[in-house]
PDB file of N, CA and C in Angstrom:
ATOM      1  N   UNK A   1     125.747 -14.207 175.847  1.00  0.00           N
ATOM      2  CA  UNK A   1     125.237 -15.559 175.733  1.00  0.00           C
ATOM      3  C   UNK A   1     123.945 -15.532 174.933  1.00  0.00           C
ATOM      4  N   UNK A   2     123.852 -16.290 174.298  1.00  0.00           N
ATOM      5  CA  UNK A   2     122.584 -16.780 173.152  1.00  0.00           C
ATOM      6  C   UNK A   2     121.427 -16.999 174.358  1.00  0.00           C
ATOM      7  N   UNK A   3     120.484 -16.141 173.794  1.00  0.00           N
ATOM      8  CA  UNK A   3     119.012 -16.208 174.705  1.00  0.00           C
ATOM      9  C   UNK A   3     118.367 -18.193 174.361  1.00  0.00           C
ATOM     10  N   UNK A   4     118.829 -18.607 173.650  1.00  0.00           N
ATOM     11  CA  UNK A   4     118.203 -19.663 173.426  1.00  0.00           C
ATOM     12  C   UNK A   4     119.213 -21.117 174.334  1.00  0.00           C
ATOM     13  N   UNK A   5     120.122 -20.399 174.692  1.00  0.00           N
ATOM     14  CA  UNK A   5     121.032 -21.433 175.835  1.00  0.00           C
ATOM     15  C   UNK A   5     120.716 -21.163 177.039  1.00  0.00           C
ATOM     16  N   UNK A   6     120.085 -20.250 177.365  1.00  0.00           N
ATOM     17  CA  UNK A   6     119.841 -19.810 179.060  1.00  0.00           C
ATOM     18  C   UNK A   6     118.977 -20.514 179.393  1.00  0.00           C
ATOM     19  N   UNK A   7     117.771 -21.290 178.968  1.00  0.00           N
ATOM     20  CA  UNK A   7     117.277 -23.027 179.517  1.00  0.00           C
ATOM     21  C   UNK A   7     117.460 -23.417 179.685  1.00  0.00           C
ATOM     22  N   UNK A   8     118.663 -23.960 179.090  1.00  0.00           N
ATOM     23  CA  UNK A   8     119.274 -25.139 178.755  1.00  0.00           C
ATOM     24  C   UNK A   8     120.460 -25.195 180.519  1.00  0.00           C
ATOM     25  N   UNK A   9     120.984 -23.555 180.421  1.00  0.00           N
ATOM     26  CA  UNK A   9     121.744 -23.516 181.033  1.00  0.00           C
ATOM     27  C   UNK A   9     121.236 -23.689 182.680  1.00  0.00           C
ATOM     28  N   UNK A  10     120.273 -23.055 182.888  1.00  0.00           N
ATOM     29  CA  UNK A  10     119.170 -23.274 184.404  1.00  0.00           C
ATOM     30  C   UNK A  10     119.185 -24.444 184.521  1.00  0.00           C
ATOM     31  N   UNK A  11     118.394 -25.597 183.583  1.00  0.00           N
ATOM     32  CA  UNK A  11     118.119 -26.919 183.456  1.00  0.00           C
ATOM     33  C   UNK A  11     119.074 -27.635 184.089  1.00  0.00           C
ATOM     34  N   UNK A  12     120.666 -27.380 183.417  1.00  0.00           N
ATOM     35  CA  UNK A  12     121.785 -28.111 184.159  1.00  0.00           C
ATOM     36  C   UNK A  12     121.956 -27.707 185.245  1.00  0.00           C
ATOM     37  N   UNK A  13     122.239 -26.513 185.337  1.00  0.00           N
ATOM     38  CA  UNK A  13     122.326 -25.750 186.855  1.00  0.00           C
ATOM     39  C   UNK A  13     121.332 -26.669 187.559  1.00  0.00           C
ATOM     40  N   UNK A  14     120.313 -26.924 187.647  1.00  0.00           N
ATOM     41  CA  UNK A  14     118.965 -27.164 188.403  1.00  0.00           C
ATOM     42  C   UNK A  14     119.201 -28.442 189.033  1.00  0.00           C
ATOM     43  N   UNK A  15     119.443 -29.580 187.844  1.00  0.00           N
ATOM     44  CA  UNK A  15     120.092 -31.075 188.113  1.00  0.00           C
ATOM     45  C   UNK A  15     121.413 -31.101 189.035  1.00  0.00           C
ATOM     46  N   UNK A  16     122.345 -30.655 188.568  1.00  0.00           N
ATOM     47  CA  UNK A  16     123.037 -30.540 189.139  1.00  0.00           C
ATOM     48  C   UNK A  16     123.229 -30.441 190.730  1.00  0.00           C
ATOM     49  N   UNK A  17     122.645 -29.248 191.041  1.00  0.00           N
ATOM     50  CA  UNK A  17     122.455 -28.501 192.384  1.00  0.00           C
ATOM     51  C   UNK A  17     121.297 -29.733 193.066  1.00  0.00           C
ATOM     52  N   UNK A  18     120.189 -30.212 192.082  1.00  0.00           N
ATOM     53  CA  UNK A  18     118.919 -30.677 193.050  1.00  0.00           C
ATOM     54  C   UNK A  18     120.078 -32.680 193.593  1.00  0.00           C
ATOM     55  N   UNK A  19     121.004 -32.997 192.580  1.00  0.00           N
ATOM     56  CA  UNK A  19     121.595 -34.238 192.756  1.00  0.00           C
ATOM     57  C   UNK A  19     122.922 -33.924 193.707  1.00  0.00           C
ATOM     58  N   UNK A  20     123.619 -32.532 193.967  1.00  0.00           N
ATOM     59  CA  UNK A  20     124.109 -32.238 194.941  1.00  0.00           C
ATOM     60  C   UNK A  20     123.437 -32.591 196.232  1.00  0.00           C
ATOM     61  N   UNK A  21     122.480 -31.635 196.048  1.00  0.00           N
ATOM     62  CA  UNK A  21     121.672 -32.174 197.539  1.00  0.00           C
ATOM     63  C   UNK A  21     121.036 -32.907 197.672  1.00  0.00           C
ATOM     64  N   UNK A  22     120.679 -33.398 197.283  1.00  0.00           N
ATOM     65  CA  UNK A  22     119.935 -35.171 197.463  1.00  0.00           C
ATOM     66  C   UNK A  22     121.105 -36.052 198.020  1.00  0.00           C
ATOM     67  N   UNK A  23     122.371 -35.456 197.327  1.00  0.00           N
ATOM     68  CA  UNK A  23     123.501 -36.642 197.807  1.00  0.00           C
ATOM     69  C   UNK A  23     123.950 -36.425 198.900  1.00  0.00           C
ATOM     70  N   UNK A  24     123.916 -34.673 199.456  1.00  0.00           N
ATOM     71  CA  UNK A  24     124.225 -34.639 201.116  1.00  0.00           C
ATOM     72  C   UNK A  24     123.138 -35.200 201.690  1.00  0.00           C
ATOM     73  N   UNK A  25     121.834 -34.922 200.961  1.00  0.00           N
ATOM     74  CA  UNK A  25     120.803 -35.867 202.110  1.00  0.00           C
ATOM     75  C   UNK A  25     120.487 -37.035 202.293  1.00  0.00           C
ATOM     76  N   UNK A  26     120.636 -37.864 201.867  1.00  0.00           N
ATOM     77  CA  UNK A  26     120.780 -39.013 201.484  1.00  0.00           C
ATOM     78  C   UNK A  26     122.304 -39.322 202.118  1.00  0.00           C
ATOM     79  N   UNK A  27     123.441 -38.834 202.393  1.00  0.00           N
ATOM     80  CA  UNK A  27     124.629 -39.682 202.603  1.00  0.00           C
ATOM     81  C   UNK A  27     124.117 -39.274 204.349  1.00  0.00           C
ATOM     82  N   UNK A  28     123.724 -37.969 204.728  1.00  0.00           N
ATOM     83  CA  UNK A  28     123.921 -37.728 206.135  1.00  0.00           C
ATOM     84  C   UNK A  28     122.225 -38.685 206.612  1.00  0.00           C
ATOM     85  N   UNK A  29     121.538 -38.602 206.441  1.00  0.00           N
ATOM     86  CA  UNK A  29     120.662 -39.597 206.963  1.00  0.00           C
ATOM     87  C   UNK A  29     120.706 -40.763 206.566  1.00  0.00           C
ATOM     88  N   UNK A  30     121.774 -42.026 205.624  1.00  0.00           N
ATOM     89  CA  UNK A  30     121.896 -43.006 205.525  1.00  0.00           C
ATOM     90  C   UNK A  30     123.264 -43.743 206.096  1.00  0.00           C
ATOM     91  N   UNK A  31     124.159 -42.728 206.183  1.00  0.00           N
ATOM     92  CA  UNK A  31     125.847 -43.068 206.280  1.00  0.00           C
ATOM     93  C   UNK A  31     125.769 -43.006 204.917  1.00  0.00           C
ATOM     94  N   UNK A  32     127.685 -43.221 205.008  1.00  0.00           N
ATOM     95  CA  UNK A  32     128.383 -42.987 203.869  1.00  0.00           C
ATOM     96  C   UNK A  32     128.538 -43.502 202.545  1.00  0.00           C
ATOM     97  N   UNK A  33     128.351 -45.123 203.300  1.00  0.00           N
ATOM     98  CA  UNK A  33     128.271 -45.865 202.208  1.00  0.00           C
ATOM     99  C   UNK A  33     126.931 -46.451 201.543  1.00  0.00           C
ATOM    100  N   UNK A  34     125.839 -46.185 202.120  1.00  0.00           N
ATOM    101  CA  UNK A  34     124.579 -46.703 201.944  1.00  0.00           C
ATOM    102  C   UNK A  34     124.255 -45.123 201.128  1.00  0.00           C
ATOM    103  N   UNK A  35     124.265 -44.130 201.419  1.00  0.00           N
ATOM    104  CA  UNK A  35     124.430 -42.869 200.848  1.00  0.00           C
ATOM    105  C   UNK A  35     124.809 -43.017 199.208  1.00  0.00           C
ATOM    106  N   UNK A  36     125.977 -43.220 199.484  1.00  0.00           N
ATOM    107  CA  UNK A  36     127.040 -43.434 198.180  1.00  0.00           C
ATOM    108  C   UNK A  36     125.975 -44.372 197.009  1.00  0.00           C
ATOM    109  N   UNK A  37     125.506 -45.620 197.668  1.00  0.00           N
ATOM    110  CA  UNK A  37     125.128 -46.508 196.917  1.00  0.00           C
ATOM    111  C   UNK A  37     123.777 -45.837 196.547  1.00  0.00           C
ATOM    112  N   UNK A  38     122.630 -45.195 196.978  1.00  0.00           N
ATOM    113  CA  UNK A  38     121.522 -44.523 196.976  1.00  0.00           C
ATOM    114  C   UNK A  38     122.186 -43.360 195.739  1.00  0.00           C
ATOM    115  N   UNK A  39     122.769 -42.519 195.979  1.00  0.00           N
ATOM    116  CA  UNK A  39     123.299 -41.859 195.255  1.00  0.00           C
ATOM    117  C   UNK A  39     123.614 -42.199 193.683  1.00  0.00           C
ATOM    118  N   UNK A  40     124.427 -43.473 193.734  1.00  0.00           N
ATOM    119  CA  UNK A  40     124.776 -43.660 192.176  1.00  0.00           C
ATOM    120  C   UNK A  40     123.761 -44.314 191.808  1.00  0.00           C
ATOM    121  N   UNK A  41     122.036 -45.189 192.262  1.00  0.00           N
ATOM    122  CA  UNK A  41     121.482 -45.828 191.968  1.00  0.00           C
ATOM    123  C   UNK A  41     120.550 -44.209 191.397  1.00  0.00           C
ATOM    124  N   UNK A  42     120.518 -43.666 192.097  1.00  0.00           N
ATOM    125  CA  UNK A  42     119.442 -42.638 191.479  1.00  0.00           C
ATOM    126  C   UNK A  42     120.130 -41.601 190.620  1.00  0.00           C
ATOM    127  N   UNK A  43     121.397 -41.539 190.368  1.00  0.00           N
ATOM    128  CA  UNK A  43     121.998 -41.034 188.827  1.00  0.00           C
ATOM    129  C   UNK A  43     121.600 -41.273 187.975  1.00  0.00           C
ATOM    130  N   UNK A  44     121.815 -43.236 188.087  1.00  0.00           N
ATOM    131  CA  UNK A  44     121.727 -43.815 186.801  1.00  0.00           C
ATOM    132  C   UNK A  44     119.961 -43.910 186.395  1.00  0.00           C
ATOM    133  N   UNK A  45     119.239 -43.621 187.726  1.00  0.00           N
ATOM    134  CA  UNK A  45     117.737 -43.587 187.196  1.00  0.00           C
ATOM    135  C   UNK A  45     117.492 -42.446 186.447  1.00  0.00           C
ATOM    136  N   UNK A  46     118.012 -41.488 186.683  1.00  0.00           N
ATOM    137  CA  UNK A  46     117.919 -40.096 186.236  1.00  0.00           C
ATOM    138  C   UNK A  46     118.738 -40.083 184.572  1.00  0.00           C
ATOM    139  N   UNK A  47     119.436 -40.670 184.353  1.00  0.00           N
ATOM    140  CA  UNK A  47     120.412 -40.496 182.981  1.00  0.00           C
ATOM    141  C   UNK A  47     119.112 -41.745 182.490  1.00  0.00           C
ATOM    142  N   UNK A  48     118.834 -42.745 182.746  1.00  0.00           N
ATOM    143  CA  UNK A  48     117.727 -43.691 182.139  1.00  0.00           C
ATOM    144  C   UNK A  48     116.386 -42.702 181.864  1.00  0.00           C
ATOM    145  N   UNK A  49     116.009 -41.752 182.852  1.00  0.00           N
ATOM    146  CA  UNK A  49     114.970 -41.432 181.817  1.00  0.00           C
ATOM    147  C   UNK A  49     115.591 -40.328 181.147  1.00  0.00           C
ATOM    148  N   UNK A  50     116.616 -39.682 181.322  1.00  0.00           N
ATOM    149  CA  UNK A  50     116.675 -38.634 180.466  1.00  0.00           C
ATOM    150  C   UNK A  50     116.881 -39.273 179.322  1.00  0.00           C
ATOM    151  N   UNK A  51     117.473 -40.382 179.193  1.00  0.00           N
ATOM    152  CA  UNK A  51     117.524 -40.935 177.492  1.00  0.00           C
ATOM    153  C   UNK A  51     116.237 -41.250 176.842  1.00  0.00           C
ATOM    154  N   UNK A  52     115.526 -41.676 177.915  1.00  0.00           N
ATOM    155  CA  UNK A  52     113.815 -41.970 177.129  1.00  0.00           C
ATOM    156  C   UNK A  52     113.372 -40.997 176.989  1.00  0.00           C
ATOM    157  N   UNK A  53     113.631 -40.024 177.664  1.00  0.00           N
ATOM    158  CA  UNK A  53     112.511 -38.507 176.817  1.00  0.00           C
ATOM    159  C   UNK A  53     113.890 -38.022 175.386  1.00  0.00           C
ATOM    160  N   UNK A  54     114.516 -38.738 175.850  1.00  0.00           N
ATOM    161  CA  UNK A  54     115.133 -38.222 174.055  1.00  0.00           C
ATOM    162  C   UNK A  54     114.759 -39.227 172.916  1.00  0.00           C
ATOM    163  N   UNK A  55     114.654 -40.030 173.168  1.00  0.00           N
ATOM    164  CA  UNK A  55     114.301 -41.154 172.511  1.00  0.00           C
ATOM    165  C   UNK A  55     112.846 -40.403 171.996  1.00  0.00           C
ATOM    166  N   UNK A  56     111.838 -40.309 173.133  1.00  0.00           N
ATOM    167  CA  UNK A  56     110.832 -40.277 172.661  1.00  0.00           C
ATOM    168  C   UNK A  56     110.550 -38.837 171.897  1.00  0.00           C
ATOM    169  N   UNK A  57     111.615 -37.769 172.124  1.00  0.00           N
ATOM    170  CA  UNK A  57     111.975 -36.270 171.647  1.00  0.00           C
ATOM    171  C   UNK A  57     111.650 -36.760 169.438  1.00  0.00           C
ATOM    172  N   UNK A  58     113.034 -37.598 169.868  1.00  0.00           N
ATOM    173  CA  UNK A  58     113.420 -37.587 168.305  1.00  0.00           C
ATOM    174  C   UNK A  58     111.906 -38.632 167.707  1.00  0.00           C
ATOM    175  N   UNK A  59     111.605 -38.999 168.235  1.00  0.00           N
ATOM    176  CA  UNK A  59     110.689 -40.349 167.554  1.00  0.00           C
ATOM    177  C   UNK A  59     109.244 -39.696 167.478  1.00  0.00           C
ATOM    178  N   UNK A  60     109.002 -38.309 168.124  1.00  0.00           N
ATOM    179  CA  UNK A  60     108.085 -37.460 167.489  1.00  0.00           C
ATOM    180  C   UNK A  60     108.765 -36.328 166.144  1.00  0.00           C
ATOM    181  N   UNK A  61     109.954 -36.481 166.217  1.00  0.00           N
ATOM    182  CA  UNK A  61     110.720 -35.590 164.548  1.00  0.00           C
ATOM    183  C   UNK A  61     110.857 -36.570 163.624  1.00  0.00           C
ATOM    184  N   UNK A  62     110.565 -37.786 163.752  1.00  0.00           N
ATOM    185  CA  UNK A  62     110.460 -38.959 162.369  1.00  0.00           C
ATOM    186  C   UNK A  62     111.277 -40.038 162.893  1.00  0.00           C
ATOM    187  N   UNK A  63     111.995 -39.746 163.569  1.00  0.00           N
ATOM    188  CA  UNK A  63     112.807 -40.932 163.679  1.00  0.00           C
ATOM    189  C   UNK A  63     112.653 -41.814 163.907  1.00  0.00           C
ATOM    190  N   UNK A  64     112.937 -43.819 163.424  1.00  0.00           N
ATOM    191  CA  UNK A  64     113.065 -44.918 163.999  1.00  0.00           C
ATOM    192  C   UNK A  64     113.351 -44.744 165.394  1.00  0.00           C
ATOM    193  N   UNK A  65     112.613 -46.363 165.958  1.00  0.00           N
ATOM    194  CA  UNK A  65     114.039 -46.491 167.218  1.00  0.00           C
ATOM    195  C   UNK A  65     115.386 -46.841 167.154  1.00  0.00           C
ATOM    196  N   UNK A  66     115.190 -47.608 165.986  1.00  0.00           N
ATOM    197  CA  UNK A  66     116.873 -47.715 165.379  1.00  0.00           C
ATOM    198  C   UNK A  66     117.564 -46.381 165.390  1.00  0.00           C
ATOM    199  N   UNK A  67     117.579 -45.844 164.600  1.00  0.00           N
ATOM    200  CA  UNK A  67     118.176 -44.494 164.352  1.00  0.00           C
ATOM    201  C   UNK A  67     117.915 -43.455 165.730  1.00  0.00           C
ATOM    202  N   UNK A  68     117.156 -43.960 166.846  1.00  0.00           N
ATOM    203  CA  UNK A  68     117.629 -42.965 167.835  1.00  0.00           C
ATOM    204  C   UNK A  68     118.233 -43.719 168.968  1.00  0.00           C
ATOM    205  N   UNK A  69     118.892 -45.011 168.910  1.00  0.00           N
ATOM    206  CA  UNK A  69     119.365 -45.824 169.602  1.00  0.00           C
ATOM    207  C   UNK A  69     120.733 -45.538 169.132  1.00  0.00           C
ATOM    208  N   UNK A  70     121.346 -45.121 168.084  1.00  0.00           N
ATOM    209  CA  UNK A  70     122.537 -44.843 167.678  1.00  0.00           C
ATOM    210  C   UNK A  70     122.981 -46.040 166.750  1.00  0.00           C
ATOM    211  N   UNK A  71     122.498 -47.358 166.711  1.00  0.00           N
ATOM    212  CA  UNK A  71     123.114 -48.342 166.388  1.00  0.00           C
ATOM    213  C   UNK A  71     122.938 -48.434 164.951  1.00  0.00           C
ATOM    214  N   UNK A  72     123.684 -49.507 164.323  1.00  0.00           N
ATOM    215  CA  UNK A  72     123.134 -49.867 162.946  1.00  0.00           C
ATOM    216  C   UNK A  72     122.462 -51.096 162.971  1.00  0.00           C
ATOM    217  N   UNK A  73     120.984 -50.421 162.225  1.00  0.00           N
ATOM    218  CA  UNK A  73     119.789 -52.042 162.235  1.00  0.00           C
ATOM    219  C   UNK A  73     120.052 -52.028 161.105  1.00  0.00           C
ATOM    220  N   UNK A  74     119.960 -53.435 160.936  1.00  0.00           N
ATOM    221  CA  UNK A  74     119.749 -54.529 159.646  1.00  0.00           C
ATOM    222  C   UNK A  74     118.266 -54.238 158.850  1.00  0.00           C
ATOM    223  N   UNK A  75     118.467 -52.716 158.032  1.00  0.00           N
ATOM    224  CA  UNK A  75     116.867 -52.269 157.452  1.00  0.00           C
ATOM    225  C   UNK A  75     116.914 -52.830 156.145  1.00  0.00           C
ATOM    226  N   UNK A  76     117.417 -54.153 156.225  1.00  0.00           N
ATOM    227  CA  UNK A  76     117.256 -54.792 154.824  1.00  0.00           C
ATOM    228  C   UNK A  76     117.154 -54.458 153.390  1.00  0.00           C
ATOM    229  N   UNK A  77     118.358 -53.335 153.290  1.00  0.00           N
ATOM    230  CA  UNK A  77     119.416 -52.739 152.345  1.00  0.00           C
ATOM    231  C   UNK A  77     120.537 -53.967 152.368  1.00  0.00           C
ATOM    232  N   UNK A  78     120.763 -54.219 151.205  1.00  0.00           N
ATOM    233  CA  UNK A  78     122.259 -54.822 150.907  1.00  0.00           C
ATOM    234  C   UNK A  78     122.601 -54.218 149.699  1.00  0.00           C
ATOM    235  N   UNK A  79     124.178 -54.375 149.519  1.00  0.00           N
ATOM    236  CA  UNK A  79     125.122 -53.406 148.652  1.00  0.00           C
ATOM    237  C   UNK A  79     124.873 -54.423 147.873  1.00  0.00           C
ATOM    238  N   UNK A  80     124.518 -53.896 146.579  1.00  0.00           N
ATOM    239  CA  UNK A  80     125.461 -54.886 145.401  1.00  0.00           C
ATOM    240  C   UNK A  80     126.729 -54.886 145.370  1.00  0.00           C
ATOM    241  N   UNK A  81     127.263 -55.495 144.409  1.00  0.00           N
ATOM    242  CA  UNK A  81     128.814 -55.708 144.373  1.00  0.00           C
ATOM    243  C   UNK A  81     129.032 -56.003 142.855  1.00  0.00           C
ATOM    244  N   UNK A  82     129.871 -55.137 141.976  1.00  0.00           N
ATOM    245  CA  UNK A  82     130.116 -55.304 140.914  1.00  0.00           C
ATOM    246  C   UNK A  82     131.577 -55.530 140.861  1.00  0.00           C
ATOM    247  N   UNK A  83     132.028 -56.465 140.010  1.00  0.00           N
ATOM    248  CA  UNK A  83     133.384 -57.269 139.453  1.00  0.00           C
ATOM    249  C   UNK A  83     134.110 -55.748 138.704  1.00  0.00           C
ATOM    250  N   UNK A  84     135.501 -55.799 139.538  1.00  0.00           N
ATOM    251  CA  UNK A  84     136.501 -55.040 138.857  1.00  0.00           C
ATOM    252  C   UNK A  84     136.690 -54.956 137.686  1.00  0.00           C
ATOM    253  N   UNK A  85     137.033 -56.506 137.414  1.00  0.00           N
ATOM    254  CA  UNK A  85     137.636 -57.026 136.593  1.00  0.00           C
ATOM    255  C   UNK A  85     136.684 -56.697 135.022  1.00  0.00           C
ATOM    256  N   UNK A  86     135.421 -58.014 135.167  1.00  0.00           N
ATOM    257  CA  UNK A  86     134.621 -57.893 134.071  1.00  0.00           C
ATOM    258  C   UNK A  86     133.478 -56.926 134.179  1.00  0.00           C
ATOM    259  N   UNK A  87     133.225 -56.818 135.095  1.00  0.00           N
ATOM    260  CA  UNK A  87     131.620 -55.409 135.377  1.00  0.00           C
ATOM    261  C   UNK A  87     130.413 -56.359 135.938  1.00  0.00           C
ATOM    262  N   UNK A  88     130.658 -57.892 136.126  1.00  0.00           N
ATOM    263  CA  UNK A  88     129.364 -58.544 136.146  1.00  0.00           C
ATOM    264  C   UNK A  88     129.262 -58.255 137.643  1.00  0.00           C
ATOM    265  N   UNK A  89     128.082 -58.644 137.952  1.00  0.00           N
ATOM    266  CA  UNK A  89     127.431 -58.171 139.301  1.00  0.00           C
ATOM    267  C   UNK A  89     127.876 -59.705 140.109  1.00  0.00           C
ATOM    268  N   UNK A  90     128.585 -59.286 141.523  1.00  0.00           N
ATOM    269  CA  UNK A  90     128.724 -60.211 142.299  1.00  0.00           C
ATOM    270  C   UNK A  90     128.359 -60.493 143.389  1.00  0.00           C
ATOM    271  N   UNK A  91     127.988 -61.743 143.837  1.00  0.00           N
ATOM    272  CA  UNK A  91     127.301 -62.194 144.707  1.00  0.00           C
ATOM    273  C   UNK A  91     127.818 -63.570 145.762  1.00  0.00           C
ATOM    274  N   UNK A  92     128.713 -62.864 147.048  1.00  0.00           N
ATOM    275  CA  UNK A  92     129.727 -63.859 147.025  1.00  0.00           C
ATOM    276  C   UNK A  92     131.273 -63.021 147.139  1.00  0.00           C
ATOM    277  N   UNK A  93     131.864 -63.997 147.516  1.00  0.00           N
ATOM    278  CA  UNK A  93     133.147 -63.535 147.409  1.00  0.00           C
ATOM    279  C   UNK A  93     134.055 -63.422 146.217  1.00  0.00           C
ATOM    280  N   UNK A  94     133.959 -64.698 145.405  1.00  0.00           N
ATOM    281  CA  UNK A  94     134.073 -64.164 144.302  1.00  0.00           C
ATOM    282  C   UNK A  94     133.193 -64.064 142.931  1.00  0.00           C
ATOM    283  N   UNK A  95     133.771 -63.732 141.799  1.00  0.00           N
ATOM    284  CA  UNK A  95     132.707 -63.259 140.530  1.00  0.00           C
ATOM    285  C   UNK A  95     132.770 -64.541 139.918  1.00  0.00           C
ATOM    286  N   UNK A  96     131.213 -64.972 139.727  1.00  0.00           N
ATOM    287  CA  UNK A  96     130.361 -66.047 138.968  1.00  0.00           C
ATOM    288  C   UNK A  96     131.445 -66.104 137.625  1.00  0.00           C
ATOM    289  N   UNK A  97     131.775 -64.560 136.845  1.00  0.00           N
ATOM    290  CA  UNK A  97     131.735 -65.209 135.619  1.00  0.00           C
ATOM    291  C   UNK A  97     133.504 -65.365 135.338  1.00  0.00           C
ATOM    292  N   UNK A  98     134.189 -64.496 135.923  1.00  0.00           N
ATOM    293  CA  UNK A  98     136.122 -64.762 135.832  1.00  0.00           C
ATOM    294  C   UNK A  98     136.603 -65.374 136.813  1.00  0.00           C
ATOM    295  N   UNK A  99     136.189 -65.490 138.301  1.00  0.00           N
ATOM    296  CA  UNK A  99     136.400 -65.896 139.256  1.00  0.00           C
ATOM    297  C   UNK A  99     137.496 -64.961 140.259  1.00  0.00           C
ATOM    298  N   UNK A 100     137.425 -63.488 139.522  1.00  0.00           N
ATOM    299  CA  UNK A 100     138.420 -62.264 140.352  1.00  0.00           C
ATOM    300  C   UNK A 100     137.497 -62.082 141.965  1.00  0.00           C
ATOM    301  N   UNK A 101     138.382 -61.691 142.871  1.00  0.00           N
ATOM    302  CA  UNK A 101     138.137 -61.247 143.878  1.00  0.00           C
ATOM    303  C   UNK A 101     137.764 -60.166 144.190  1.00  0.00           C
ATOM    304  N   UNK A 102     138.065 -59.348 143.134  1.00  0.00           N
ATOM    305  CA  UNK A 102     138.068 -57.568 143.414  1.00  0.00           C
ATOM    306  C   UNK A 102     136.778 -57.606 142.690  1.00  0.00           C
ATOM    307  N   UNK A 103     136.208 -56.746 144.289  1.00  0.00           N
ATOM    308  CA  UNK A 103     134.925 -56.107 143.736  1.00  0.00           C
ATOM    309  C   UNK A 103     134.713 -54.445 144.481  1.00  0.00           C
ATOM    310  N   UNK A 104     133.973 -53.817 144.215  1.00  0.00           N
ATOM    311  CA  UNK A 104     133.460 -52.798 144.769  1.00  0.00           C
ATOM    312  C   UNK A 104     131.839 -52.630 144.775  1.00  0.00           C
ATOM    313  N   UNK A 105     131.488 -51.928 145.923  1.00  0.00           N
ATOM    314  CA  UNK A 105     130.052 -51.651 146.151  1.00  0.00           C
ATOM    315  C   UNK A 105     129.229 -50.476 145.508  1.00  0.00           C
ATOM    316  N   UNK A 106     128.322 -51.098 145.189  1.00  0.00           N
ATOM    317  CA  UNK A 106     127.564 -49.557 144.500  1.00  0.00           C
ATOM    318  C   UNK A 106     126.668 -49.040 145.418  1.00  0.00           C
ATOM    319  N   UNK A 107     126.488 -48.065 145.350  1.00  0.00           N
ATOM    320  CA  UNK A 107     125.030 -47.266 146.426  1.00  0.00           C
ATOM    321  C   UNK A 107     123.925 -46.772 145.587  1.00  0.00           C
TER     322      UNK A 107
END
């Protein structure tokens, strides 16, 4: 095993084992179902911050919050669009100057 996964690998081990037992302790001093519910409420607290220390991981390596949210933001880039047909630049569905439909995007 790669010396640089054996952190990584404890780390899970660690969660794992410490949310094992939290969930026997928590189910035997609450009951089963109050347990249960304690249980999945403090998963999802635990997966909530683990995403904010990644968030905040990548956003000290350059990254937007856009770009570490996964999504696509509107960073106010738009494609041009040039006409198949004649080459004129279009704007719209179809071209100002033949009135063809076919266009393609440039980057």
């Amino acid at each position: 095993m790669d010396s640089t996964l054996r952190p990584v690998l404890k780390r899970q081990l660690l969660v794992i084992g410490a949310s094992l037992g939290a969930g026997l302790v928590f189910t035997y001093f609450f009951g089963f179902f109050i347990g249960l519910a304690v249980n999945i409420a403090v998963m999802v607290g635990v997966i909530f911050y683990i995403r904010r220390k990644q968030i905040g991981a990548l956003r000290s390596l350059g990254f937007s919050d856009e770009a570490a949210g996964g999504g696509y933001g509107n960073t106010g880039v738009k494609l041009k669009y040039v006409c198949l047909s004649c080459g004129a630049e279009v704007k719209g569905a179809r071209c100002g100057s033949c009135g063809s439909n076919m266009k393609k995007p440039l980057f």
